[in-house]
C-alpha atoms as a PDB file:
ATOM      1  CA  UNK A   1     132.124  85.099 102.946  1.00  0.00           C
ATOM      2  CA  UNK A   2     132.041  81.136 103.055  1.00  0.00           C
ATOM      3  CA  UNK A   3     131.230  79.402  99.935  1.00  0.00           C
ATOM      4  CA  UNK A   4     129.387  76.318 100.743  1.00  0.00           C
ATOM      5  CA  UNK A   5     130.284  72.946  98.686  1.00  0.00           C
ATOM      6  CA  UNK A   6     128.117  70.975  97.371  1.00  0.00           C
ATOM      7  CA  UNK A   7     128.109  68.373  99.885  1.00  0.00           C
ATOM      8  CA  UNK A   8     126.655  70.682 102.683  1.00  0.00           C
ATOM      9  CA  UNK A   9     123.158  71.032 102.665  1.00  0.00           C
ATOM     10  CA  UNK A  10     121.500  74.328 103.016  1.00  0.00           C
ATOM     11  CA  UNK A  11     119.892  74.928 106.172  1.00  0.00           C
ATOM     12  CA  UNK A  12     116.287  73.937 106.650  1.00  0.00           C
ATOM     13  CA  UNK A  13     113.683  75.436 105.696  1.00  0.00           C
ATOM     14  CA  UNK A  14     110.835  77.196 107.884  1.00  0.00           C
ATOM     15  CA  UNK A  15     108.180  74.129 107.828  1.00  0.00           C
ATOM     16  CA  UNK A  16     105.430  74.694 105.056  1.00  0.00           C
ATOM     17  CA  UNK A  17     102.186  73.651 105.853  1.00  0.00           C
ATOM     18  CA  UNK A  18     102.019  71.147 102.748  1.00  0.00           C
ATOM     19  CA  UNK A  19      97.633  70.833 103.575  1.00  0.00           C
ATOM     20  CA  UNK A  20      97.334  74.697 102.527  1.00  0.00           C
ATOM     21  CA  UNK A  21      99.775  74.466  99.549  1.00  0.00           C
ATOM     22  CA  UNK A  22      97.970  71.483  98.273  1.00  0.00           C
ATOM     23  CA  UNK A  23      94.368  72.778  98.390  1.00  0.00           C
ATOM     24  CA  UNK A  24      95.439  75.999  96.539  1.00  0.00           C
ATOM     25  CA  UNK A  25      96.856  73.927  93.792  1.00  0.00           C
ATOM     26  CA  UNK A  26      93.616  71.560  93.227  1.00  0.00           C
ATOM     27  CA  UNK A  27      91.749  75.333  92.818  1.00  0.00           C
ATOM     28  CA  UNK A  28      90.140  75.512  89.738  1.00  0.00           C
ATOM     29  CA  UNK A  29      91.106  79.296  87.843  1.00  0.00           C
ATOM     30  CA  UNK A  30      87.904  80.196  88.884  1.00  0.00           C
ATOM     31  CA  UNK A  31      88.404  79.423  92.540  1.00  0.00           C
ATOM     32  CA  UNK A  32      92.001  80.560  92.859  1.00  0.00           C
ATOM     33  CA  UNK A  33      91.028  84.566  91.148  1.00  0.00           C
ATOM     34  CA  UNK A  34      88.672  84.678  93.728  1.00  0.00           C
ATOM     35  CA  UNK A  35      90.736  84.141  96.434  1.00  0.00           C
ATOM     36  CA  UNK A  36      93.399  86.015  95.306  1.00  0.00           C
ATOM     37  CA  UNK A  37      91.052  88.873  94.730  1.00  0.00           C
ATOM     38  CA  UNK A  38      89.657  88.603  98.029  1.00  0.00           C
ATOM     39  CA  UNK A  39      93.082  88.465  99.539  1.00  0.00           C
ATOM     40  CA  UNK A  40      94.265  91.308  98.194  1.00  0.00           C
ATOM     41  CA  UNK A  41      90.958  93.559  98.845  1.00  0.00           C
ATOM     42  CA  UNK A  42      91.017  91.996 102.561  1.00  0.00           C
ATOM     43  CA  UNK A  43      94.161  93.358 102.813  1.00  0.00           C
ATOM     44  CA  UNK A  44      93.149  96.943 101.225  1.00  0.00           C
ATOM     45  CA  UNK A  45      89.912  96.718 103.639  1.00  0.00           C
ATOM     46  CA  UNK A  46      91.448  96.456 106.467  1.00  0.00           C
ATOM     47  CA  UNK A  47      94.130  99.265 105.873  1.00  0.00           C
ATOM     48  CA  UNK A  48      91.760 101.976 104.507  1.00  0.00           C
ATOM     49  CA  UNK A  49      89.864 101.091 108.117  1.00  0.00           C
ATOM     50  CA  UNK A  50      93.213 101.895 109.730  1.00  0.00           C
ATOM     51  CA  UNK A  51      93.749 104.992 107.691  1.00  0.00           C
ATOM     52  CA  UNK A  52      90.418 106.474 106.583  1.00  0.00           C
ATOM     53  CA  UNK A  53      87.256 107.952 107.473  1.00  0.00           C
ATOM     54  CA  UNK A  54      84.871 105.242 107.122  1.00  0.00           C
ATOM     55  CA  UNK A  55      82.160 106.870 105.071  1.00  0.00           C
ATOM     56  CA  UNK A  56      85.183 107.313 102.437  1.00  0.00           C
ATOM     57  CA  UNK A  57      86.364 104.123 102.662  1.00  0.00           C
ATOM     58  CA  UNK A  58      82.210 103.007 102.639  1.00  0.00           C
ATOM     59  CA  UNK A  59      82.068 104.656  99.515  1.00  0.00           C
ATOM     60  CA  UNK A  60      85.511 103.496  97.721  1.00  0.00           C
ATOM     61  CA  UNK A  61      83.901  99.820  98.631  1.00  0.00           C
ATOM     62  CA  UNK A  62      80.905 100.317  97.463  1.00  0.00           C
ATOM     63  CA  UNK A  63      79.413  98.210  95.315  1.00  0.00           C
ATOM     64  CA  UNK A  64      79.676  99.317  91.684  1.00  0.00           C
ATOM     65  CA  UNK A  65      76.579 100.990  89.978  1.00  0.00           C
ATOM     66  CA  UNK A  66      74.925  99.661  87.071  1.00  0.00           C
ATOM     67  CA  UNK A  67      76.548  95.983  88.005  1.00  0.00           C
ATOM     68  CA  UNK A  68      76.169  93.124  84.986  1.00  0.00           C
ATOM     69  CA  UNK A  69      73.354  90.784  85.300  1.00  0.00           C
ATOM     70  CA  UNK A  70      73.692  88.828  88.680  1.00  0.00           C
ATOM     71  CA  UNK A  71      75.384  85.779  88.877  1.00  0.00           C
ATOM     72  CA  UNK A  72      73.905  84.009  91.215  1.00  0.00           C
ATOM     73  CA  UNK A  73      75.865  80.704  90.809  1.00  0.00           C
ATOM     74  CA  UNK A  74      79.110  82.879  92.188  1.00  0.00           C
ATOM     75  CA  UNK A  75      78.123  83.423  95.821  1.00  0.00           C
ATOM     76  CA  UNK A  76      78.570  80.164  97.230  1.00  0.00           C
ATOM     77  CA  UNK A  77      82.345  80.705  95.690  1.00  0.00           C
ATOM     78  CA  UNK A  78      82.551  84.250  96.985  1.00  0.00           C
ATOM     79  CA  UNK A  79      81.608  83.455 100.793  1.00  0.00           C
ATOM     80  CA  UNK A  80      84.178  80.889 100.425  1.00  0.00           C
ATOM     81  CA  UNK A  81      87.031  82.741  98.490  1.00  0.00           C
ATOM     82  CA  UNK A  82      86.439  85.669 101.491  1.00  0.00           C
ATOM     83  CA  UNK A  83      86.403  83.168 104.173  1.00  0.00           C
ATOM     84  CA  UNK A  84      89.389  81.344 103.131  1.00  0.00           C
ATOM     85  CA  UNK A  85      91.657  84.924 102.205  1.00  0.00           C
ATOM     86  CA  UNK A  86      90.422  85.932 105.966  1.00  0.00           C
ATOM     87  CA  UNK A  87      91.726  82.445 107.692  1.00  0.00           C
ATOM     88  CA  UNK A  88      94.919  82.605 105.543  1.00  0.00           C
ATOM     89  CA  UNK A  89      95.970  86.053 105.570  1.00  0.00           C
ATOM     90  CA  UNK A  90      99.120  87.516 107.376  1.00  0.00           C
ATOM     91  CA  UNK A  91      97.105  88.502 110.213  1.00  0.00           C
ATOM     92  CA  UNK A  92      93.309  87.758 111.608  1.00  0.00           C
ATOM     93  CA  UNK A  93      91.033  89.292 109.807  1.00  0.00           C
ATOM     94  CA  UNK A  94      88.486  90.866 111.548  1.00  0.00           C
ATOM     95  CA  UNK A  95      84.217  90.826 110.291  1.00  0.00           C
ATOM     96  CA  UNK A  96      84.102  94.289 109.250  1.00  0.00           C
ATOM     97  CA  UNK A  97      87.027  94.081 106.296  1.00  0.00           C
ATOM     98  CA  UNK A  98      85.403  90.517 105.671  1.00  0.00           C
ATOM     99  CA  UNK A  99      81.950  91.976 105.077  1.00  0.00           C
ATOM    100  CA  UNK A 100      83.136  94.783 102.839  1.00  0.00           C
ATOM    101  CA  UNK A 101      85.080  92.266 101.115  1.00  0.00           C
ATOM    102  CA  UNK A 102      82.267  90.435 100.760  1.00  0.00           C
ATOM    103  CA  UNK A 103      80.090  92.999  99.219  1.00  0.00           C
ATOM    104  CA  UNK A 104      82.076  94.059  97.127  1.00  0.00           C
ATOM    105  CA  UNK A 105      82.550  90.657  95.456  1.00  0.00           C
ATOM    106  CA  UNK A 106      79.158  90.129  95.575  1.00  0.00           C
ATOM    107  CA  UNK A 107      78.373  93.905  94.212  1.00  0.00           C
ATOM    108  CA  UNK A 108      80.821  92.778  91.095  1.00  0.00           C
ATOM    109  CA  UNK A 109      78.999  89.767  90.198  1.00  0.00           C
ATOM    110  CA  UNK A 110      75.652  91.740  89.895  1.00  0.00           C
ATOM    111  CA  UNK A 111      74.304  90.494  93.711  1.00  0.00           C
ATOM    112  CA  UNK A 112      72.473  93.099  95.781  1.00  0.00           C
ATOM    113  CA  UNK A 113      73.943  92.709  99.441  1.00  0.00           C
ATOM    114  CA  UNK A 114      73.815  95.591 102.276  1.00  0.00           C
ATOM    115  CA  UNK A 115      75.890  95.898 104.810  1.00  0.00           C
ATOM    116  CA  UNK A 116      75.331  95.248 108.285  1.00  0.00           C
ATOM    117  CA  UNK A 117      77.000  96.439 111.780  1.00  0.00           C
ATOM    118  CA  UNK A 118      74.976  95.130 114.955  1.00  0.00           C
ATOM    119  CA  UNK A 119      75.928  95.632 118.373  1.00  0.00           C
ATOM    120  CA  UNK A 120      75.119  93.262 121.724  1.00  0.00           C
ATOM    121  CA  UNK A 121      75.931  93.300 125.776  1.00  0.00           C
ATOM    122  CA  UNK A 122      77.201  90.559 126.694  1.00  0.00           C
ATOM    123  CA  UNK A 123      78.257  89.986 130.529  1.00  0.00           C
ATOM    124  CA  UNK A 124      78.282  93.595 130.810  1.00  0.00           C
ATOM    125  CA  UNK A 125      80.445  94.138 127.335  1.00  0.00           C
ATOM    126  CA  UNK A 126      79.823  96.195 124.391  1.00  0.00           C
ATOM    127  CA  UNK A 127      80.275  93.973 121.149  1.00  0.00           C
ATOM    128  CA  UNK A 128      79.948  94.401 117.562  1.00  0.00           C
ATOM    129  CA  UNK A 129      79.742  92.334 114.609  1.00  0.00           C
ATOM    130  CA  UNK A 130      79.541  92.923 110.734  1.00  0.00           C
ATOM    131  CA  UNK A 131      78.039  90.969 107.972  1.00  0.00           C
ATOM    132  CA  UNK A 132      76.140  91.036 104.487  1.00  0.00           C
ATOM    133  CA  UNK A 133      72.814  90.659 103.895  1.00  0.00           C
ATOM    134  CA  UNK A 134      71.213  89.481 100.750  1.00  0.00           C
ATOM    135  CA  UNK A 135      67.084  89.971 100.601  1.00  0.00           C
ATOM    136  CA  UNK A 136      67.229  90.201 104.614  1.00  0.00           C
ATOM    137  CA  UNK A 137      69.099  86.877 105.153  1.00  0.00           C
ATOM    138  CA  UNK A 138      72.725  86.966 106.328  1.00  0.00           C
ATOM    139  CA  UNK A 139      75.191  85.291 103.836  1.00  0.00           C
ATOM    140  CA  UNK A 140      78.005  83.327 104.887  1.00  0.00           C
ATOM    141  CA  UNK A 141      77.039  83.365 108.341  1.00  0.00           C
ATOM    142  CA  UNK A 142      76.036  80.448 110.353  1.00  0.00           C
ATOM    143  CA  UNK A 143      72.345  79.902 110.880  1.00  0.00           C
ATOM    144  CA  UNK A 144      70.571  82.308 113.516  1.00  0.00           C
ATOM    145  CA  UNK A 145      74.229  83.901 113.955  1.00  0.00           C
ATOM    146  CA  UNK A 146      72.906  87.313 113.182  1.00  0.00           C
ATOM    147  CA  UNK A 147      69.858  86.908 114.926  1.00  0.00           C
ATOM    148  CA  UNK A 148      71.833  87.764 117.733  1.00  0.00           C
ATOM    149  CA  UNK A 149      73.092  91.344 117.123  1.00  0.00           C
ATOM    150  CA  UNK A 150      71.043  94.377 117.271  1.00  0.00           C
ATOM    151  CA  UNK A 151      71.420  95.765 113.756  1.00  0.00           C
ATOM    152  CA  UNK A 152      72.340  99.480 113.734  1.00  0.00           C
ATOM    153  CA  UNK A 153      70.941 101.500 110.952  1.00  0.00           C
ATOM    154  CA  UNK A 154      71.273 100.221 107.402  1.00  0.00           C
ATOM    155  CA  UNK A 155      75.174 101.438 106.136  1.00  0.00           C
END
C-alpha cells in the first residue's frame, strides 16, 4: 500500500454543485427540518409504493387524527420543502410520493388536504397524475394544472 507524501495532492474530488450547498446553508432551522423531513418521508413514500399494498401504505400516510390547531402560515414552506426534497433527491421523484408527502406535512401542521389521483388520454395514452387538495383548490400546483385530469374518486 503506497503512502502518499505530503506534497502529492489527493485526487479530485467529484464536482459539488456549490449553488445547492449554498442555498441549504442560508435555510433558516425552520426551512432546513422541513426539508429534511420531507426528504426522508419522500424517500419512505416512494418505497412503501414499491413494496406495499396501497390502501396500507394510504393508511400509514395518513394524516394524523385529532391534528393541533392549523398552521396556516406553514404551507407555503411545506409545498416548498416537498418540492425541493423531490428535485434533490437520489432519484426523480414521481407526483404520487410527492402528494402523500405533501399531506402528510400538511396533515401534521393541522391543514385539511385530500388526496387526489386523476387520469387523462392524451394522443391515445393513458396518464395519471397526483396532487393535494385543500378546500377544492390544488396546492402547489401550477394554476389550472389540475383542471386537466379527470379526478378519480376521492382517496
Amino acid at each position: 500500500m503506497a503512502v502518499m507524501s505530503s506534497s502529492e495532492s489527493s485526487p479530485p474530488a467529484p464536482p459539488v454543485r456549490e449553488g445547492v450547498l449554498r442555498r441549504l446553508r442560508r435555510l433558516t432551522s425552520v426551512e432546513a427540518w422541513a426539508f429534511a423531513r420531507a426528504w426522508v418521508l419522500l424517500l419512505a413514500a416512494d418505497l412503501g409504493l414499491r413494496l406495499l399494498p396501497f390502501p396500507r401504505l394510504e393508511r400509514w400516510l395518513a394524516p394524523p387524527a385529532g391534528a393541533a390547531a392549523a398552521e396556516e402560515t406553514a404551507m407555503p414552506r411545506l409545498v416548498w420543502a416537498t418540492a425541493a426534497a423531490a428535485r434533490h433527491h437520489l432519484y426523480p421523484m414521481r407526483c404520487l410520493p410527492q402528494a402523500l408527502c405533501l399531506r402528510w406535512l400538511l396533515g401534521r401542521h393541522g391543514i385539511a388536504a385530500e388526496l387526489r389521483i386523476g387520469v387523462e388520454r392524451r394522443r391515445g395514452e393513458m396518464r395519471a397524475h397526483a396532487w393535494v387538495e385543500r378546500d377544492g383548490r390544488p396546492v402547489g400546483e401550477r394554476p389550472g394544472a389540475a383542471d386537466r385530469w379527470a379526478p378519480l374518486r376521492p382517496v
